[in-house]
N, C-alpha and C. Protein backbone atom coordinates (compact mmCIF):
# COMPACT_ATOMS: atom_id res chain seq x y z
N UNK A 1 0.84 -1.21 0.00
CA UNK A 1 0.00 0.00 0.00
C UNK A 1 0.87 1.26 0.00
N UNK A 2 0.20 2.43 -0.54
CA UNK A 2 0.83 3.68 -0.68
C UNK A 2 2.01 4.11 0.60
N UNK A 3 3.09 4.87 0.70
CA UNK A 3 3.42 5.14 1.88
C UNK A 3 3.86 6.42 1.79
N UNK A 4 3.22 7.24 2.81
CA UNK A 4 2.84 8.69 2.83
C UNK A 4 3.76 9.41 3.98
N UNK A 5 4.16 10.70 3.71
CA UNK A 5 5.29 11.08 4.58
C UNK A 5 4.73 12.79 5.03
N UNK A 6 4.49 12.93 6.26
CA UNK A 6 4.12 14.16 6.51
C UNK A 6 5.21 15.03 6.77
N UNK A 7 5.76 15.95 5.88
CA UNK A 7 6.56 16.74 5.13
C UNK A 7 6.26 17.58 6.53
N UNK A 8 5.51 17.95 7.15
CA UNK A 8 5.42 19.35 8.25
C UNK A 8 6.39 18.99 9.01
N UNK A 9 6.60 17.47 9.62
CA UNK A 9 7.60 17.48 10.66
C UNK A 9 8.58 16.45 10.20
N UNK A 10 8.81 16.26 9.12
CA UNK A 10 10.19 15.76 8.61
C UNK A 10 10.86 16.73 7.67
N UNK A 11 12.40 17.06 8.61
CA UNK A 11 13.14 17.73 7.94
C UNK A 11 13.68 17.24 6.66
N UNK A 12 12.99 16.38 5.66
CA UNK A 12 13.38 16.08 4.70
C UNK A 12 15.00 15.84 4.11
N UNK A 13 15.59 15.34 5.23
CA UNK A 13 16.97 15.02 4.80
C UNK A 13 17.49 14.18 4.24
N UNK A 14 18.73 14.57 2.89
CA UNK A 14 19.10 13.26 2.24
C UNK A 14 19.35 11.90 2.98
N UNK A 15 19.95 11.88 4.32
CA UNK A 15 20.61 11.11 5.27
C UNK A 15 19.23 10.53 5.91
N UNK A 16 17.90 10.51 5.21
CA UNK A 16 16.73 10.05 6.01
C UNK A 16 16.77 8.57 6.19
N UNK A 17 16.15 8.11 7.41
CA UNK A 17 16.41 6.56 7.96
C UNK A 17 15.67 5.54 7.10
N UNK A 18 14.21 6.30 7.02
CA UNK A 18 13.58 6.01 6.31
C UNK A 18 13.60 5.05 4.43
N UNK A 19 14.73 6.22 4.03
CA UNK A 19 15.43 6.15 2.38
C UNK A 19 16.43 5.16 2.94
N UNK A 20 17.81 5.22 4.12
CA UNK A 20 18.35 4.13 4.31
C UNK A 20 18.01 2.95 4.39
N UNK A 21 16.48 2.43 5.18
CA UNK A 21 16.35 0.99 5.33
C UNK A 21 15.50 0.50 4.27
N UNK A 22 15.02 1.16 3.56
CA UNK A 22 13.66 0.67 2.16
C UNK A 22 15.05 -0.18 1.12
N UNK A 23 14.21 -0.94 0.99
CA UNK A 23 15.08 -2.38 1.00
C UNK A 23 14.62 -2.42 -1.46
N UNK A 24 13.73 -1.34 -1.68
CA UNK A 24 13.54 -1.74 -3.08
C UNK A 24 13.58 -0.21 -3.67
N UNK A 25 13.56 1.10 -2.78
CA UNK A 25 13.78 1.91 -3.90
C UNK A 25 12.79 2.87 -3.93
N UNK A 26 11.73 2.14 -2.84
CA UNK A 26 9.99 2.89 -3.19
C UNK A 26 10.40 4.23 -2.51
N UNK A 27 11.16 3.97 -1.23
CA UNK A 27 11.65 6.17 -0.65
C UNK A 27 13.45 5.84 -1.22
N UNK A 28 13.47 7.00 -1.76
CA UNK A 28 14.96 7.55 -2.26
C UNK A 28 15.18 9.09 -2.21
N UNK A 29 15.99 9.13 -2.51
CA UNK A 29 16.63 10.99 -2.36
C UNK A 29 16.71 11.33 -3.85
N UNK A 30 16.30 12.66 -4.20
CA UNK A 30 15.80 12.97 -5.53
C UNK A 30 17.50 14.10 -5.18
N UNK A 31 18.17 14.06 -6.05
CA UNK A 31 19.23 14.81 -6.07
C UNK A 31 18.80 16.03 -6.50
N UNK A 32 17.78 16.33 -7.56
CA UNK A 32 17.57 17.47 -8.30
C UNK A 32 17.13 18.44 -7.05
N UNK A 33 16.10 17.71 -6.82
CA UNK A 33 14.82 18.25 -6.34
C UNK A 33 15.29 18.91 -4.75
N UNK A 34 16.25 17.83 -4.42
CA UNK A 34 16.79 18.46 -2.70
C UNK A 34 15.58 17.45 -2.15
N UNK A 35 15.34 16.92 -2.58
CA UNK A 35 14.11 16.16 -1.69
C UNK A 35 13.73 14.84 -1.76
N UNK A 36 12.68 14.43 -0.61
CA UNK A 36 12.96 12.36 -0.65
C UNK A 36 11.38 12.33 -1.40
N UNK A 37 11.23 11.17 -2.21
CA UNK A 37 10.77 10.92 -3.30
C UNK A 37 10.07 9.59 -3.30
N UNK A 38 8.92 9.50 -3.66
CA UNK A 38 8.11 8.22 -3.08
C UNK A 38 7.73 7.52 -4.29
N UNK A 39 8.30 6.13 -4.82
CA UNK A 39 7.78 5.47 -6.19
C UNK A 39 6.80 4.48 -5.57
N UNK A 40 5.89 4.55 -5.30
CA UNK A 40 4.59 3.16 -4.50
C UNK A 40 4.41 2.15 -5.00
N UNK A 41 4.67 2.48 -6.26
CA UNK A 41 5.03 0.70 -7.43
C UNK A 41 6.36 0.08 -7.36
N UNK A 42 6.70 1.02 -6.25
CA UNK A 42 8.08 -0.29 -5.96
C UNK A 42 8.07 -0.79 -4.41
N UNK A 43 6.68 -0.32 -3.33
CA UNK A 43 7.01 -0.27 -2.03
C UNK A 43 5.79 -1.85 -2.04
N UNK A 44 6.68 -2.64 -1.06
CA UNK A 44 6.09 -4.03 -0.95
C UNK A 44 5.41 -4.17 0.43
N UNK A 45 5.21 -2.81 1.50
CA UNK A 45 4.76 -2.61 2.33
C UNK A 45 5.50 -3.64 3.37
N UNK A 46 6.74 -3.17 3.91
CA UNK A 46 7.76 -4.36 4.30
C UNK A 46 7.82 -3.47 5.93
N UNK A 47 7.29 -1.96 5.62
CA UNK A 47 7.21 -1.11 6.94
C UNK A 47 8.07 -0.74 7.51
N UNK A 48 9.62 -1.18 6.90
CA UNK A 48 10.69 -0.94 7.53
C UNK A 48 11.13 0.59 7.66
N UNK A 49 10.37 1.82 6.65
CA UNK A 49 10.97 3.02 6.63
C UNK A 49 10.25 3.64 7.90
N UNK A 50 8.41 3.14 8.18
CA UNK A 50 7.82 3.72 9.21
C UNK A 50 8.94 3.17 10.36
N UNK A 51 9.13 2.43 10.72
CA UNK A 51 9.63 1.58 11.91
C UNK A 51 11.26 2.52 11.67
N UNK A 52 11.81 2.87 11.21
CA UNK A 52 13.11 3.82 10.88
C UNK A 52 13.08 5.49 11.07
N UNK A 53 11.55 5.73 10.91
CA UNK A 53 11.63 7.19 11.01
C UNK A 53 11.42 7.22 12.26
N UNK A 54 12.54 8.13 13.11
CA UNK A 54 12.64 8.47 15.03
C UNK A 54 11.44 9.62 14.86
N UNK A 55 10.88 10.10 14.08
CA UNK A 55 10.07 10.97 14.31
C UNK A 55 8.60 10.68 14.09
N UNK A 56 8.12 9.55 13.47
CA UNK A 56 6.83 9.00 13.52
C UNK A 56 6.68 9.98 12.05
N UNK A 57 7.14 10.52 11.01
CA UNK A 57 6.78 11.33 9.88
C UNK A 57 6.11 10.17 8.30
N UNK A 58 6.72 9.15 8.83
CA UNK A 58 6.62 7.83 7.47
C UNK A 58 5.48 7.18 8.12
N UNK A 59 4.47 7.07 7.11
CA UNK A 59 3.38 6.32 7.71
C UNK A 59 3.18 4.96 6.42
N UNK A 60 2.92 3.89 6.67
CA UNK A 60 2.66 2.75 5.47
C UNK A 60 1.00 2.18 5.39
N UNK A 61 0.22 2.60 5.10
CA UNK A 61 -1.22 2.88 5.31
C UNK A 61 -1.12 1.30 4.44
N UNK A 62 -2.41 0.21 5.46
CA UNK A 62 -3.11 -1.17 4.95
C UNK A 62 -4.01 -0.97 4.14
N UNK A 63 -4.50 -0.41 4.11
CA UNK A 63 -5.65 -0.36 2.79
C UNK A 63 -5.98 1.24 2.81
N UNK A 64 -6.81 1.31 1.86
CA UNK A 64 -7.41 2.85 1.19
C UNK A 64 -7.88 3.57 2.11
N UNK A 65 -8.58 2.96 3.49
CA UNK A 65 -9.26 3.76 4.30
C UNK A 65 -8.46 4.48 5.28
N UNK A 66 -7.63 3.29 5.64
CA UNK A 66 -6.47 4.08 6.29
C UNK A 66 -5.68 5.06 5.59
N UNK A 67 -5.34 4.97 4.57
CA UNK A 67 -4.46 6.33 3.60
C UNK A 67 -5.06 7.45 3.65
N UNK A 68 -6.52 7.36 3.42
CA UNK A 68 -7.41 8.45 3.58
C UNK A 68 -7.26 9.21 4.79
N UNK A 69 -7.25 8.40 5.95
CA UNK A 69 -7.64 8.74 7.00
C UNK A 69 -6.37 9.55 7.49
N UNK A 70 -4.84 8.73 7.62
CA UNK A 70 -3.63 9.38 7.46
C UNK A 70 -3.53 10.46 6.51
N UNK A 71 -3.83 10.66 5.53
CA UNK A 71 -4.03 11.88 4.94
C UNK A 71 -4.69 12.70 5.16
N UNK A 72 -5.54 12.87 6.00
CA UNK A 72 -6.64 13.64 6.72
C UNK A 72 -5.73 13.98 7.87
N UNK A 73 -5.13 13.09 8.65
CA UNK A 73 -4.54 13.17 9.78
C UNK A 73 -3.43 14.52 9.64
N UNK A 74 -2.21 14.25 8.51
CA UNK A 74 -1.27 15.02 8.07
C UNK A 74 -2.04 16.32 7.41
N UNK A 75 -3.04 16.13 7.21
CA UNK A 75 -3.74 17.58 6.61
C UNK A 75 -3.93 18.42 7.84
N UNK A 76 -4.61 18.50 8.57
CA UNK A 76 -4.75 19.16 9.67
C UNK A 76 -3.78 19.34 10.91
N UNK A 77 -2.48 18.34 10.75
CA UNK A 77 -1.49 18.46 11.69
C UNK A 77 -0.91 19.81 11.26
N UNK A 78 -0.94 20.50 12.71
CA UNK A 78 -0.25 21.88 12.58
C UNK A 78 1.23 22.07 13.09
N UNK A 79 1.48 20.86 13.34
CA UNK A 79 3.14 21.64 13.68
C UNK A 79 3.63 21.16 12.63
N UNK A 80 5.20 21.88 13.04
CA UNK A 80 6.33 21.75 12.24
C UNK A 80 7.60 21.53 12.76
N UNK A 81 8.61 21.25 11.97
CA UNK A 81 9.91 20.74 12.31
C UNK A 81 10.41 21.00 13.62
N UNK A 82 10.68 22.41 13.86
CA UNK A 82 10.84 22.64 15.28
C UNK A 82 10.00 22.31 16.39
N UNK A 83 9.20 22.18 16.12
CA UNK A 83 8.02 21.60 17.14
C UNK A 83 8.91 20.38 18.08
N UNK A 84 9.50 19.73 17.41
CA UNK A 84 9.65 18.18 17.57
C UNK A 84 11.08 18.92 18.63
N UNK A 85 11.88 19.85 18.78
CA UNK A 85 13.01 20.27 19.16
C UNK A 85 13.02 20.78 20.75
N UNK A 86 12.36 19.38 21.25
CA UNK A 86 12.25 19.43 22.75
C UNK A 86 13.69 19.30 23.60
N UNK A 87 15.12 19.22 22.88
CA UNK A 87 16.12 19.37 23.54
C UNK A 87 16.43 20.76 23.87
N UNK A 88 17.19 20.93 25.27
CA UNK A 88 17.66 22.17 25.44
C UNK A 88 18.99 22.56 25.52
N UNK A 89 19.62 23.77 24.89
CA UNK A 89 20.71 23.71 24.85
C UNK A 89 21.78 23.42 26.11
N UNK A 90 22.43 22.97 25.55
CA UNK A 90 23.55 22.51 26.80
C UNK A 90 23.29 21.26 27.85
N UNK A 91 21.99 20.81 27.14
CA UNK A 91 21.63 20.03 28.61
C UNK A 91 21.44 18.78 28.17
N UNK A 92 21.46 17.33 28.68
CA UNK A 92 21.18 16.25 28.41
C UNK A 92 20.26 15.90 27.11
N UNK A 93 20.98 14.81 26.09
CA UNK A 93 19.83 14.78 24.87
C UNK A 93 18.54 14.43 25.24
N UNK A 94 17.55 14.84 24.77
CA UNK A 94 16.14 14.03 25.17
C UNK A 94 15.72 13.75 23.72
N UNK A 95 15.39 13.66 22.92
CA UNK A 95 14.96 13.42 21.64
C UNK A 95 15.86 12.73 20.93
N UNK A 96 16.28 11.78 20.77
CA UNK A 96 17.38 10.61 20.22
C UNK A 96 17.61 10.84 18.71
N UNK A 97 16.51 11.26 18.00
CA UNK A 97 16.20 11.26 16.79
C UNK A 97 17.13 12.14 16.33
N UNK A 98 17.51 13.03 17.13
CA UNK A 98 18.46 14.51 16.44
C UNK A 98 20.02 14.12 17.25
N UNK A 99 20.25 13.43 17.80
CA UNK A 99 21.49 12.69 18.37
C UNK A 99 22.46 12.50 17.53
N UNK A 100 23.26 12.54 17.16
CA UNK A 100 24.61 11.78 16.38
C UNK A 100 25.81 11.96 17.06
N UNK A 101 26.69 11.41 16.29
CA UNK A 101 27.96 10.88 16.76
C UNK A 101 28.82 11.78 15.96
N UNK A 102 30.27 12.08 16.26
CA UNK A 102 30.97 12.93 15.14
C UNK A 102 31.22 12.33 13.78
N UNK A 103 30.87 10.50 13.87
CA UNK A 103 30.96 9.81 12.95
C UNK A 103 30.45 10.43 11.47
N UNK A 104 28.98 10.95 11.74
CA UNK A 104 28.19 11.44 11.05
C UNK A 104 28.21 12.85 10.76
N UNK A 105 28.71 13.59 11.17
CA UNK A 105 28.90 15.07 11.21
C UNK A 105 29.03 15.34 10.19
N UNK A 106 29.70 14.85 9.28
CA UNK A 106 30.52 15.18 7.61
C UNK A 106 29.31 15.10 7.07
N UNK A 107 28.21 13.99 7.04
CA UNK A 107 27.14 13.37 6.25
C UNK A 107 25.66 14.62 6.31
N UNK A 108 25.75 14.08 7.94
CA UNK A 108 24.22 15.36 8.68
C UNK A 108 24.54 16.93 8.43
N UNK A 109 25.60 16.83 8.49
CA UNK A 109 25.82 18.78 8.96
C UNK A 109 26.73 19.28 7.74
N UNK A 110 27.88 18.80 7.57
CA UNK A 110 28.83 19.30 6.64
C UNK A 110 28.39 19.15 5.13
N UNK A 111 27.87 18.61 4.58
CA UNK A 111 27.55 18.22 3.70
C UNK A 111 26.14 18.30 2.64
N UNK A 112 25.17 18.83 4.01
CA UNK A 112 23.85 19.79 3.64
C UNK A 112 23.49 20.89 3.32
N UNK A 113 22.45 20.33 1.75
CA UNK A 113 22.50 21.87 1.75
C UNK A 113 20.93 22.51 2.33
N UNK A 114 20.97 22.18 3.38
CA UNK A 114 20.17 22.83 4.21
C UNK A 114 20.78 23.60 4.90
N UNK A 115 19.95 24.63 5.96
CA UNK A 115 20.03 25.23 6.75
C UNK A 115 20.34 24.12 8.42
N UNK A 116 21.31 24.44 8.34
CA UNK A 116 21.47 23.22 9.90
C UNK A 116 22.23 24.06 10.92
N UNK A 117 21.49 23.55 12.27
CA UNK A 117 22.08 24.20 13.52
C UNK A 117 22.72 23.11 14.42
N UNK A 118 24.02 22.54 14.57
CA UNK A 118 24.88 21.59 15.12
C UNK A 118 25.67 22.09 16.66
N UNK A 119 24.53 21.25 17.36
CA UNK A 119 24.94 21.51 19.18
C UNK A 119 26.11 20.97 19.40
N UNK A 120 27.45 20.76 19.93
CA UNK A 120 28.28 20.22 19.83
C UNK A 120 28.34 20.35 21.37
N UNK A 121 28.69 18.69 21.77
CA UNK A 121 28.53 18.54 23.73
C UNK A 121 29.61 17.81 23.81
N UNK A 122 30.00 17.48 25.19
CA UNK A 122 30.23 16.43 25.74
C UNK A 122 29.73 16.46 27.24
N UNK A 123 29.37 14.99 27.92
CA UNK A 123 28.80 15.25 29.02
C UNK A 123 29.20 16.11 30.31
N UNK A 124 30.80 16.14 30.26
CA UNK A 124 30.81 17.52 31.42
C UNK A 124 30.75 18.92 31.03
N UNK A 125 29.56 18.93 30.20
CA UNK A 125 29.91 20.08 29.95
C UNK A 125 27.90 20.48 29.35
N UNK A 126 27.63 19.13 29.98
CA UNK A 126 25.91 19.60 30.37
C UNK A 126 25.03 19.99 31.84
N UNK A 127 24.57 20.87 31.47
CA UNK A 127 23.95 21.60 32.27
C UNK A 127 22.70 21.26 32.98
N UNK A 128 22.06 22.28 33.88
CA UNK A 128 20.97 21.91 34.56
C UNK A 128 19.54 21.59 33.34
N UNK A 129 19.14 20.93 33.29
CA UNK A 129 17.93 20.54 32.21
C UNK A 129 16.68 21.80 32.81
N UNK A 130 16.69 22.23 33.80
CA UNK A 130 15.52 22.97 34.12
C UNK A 130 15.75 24.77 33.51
N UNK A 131 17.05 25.41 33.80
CA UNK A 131 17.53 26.34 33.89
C UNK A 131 17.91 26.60 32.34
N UNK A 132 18.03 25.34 31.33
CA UNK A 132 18.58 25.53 29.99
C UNK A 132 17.04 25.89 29.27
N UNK A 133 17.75 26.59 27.73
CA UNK A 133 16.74 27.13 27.16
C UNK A 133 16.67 26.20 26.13
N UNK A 134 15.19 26.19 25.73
CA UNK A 134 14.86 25.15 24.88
C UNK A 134 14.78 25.66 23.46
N UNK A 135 15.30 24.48 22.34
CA UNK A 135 15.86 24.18 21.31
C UNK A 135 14.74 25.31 20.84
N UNK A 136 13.31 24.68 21.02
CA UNK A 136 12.44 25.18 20.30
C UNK A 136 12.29 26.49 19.86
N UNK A 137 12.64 27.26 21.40
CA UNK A 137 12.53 28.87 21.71
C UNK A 137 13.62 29.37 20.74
N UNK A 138 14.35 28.82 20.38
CA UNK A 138 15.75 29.36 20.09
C UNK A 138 15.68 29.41 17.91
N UNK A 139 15.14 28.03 17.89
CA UNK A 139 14.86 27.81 16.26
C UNK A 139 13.56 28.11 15.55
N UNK A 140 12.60 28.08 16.49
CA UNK A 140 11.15 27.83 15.47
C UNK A 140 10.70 29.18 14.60
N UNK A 141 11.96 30.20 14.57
CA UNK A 141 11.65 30.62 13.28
C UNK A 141 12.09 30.37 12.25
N UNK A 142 12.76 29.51 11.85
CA UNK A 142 13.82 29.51 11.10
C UNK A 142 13.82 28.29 10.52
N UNK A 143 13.63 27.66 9.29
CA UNK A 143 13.46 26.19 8.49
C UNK A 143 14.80 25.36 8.62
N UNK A 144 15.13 24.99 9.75
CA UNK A 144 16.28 24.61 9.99
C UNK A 144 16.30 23.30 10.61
N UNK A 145 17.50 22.45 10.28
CA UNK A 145 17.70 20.80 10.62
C UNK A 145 18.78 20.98 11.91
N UNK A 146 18.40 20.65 12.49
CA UNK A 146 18.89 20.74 13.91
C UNK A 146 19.73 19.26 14.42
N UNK A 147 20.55 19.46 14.52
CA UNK A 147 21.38 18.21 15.10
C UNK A 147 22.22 18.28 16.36
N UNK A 148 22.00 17.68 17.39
CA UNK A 148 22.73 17.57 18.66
C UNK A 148 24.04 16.53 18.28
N UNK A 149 25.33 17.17 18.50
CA UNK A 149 26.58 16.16 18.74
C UNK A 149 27.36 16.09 19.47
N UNK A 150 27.63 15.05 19.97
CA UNK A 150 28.36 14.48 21.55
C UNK A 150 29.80 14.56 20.63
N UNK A 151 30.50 15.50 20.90
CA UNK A 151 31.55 15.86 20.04
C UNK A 151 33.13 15.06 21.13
N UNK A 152 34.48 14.94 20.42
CA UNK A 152 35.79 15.10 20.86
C UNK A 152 36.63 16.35 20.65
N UNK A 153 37.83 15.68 20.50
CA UNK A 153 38.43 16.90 20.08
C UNK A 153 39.13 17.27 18.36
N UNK A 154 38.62 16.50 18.01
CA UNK A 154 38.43 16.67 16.61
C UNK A 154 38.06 17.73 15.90
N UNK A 155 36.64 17.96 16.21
CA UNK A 155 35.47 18.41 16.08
C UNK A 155 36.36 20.01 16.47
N UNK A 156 36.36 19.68 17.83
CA UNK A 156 36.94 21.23 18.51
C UNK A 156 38.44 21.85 17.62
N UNK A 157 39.08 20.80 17.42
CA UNK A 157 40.58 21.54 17.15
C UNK A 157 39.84 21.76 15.42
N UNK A 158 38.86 21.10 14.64
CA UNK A 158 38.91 21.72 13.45
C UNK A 158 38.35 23.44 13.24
N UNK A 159 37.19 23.35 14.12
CA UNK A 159 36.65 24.45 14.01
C UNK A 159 36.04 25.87 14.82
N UNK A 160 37.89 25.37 15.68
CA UNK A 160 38.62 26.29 17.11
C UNK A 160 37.82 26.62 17.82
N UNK A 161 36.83 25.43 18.44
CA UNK A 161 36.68 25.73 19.78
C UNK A 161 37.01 25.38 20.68
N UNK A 162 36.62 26.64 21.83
CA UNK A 162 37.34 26.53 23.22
C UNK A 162 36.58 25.76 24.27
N UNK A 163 35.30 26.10 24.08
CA UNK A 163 34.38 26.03 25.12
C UNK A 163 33.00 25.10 24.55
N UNK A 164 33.01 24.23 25.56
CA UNK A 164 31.46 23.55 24.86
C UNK A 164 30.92 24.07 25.70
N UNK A 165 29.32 23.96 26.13
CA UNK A 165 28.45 23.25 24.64
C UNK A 165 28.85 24.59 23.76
N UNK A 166 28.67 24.22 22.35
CA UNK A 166 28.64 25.34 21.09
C UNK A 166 27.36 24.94 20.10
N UNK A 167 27.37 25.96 20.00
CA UNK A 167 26.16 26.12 18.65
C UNK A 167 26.92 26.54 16.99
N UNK A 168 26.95 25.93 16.24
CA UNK A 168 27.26 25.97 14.17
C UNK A 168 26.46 25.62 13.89
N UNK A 169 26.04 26.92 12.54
CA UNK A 169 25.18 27.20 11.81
C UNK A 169 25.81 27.12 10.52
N UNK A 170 25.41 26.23 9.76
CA UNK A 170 25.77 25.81 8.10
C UNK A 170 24.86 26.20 7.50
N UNK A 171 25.30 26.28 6.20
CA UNK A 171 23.93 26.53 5.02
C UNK A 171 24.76 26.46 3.74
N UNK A 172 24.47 25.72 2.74
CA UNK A 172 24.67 25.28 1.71
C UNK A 172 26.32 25.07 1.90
N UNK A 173 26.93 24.20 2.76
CA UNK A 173 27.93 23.40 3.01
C UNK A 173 29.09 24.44 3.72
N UNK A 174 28.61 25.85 4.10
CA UNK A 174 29.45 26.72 4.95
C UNK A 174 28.91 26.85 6.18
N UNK A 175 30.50 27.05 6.89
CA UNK A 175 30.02 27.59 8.20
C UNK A 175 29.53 29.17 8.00
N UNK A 176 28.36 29.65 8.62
CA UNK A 176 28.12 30.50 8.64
C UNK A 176 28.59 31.52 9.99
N UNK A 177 28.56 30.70 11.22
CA UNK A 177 29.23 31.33 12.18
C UNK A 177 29.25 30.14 13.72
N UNK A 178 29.17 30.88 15.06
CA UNK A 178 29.21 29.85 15.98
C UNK A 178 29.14 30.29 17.13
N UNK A 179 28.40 29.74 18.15
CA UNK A 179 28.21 30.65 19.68
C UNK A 179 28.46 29.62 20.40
N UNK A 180 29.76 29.77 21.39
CA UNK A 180 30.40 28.89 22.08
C UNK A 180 29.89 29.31 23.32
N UNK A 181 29.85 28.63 24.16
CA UNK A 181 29.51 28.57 25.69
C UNK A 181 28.15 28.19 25.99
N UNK A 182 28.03 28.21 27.35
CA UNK A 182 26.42 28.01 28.02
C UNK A 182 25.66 28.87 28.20
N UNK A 183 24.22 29.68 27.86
CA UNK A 183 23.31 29.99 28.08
C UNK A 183 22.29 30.11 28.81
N UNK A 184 22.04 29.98 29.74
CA UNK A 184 21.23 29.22 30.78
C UNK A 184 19.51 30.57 30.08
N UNK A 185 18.62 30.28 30.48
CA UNK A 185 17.03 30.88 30.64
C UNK A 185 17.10 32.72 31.00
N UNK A 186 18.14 33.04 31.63
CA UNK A 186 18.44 34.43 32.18
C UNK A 186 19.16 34.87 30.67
N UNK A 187 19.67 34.46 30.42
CA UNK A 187 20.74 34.46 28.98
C UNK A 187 20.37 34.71 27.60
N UNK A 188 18.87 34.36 27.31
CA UNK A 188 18.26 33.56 26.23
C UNK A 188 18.04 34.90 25.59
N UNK A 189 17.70 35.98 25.68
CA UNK A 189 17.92 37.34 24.66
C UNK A 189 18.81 37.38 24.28
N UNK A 190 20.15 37.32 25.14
CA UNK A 190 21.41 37.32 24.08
C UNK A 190 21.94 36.19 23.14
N UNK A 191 21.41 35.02 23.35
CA UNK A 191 21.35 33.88 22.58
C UNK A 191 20.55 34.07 21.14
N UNK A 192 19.17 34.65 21.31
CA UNK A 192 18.80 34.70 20.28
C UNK A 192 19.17 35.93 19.31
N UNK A 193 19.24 37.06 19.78
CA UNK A 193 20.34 37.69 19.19
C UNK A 193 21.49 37.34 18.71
N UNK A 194 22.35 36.57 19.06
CA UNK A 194 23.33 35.96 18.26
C UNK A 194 22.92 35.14 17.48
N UNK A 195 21.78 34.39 17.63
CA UNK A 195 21.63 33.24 16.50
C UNK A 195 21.21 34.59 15.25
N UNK A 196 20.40 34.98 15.68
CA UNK A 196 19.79 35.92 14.37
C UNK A 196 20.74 36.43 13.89
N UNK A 197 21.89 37.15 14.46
CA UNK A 197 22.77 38.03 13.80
C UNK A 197 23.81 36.64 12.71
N UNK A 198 23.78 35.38 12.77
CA UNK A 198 24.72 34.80 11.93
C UNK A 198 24.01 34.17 10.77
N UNK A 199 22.33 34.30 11.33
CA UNK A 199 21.26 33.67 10.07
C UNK A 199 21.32 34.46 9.20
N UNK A 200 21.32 35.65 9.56
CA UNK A 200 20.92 36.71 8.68
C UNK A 200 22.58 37.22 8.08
N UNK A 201 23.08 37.22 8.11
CA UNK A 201 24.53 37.48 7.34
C UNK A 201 24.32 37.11 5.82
């Protein structure tokens, strides 16, 4: 059966889990287009891309009534990408889905040409979860792929930082800029002021 992808809260990324585990071709990455691409005459309803997307965005509908109904569902769903960006900066991951490793950094962040905002942590250097400001407050204006990374010193000696947690902002495969240190809730005007001042450059 058809398999339908609600575009509001999937950041549509080439690196989608979804396009990785489809085992015939039916979700793929459209190079032209910047976007993932659904052939239904090739999907054998095997469910592996729903069961792959951390965000619940891939749905594999059993018959017509259900497609309908999921399509009804995604019609009226009002959030969007940031919605889902219940981590807060500096503070313990909670949302797994936006998690990576520096393994991936080159793939998720360096390499997109999206708009991406890359948290770079390591655990002593997370904060109180109550007192930190949330992802959401910080992005939901902005059409942006958000990735949390539990970084070394790799990461740090390439792109001289001193101080974690840090915030990098890419867009079409540049750094655009970077706000190193912690923020805490008292902080969060001057946080978003800096994010704005490197979006907008």
């Amino acid at each position: 059966m058809p398999v339908l992808i609600n575009f509001k809260i999937c950041d549509n990324a080439k690196e989608c889990n979804g396009v990785a585990v489809c085992p015939t071709g039916a979700l793929a990455w459209d190079e032209k287009k910047k976007s993932i691409k659904i052939d239904n005459g090739k999907c054998i309803s095997c469910r592996k891309c729903e069961k792959g997307c951390m965000v619940d965005a891939i749905h594999v509908a059993k018959n017509e009534k259900e497609y309908e109904k999921i399509e009804k569902e995604i019609e009226i769903d009002s959030r969007k990408t940031s919605d889902l960006f219940v981590d807060r900066y500096g503070a313990q991951p909670i949302h797994l889905a936006f998690l990576i490793g520096e393994d991936k950094f080159q793939l998720e962040v360096e390499e997109s040409d999206k708009l991406v905002a890359a948290e770079l942590f390591y655990d002593e250097s997370i904060e109180c979860l109550l007192k930190s400001v949330p992802m959401k407050e910080l992005l939901s204006d902005y059409q942006v792929k958000y990735r949390k990374v539990e970084t070394g010193k790799e990461l740090m000696e390439k792109y001289r930082i001193k101080k974690l947690p840090a915030l990098l902002f890419f867009e079409k495969r540049k750094l655009l800029g970077k706000i190193e240190g912690y923020y805490d809730n008292k902080k969060k005007d001057i946080l978003v002021k800096k994010i704005k001042a490197i979006i907008k450059k």
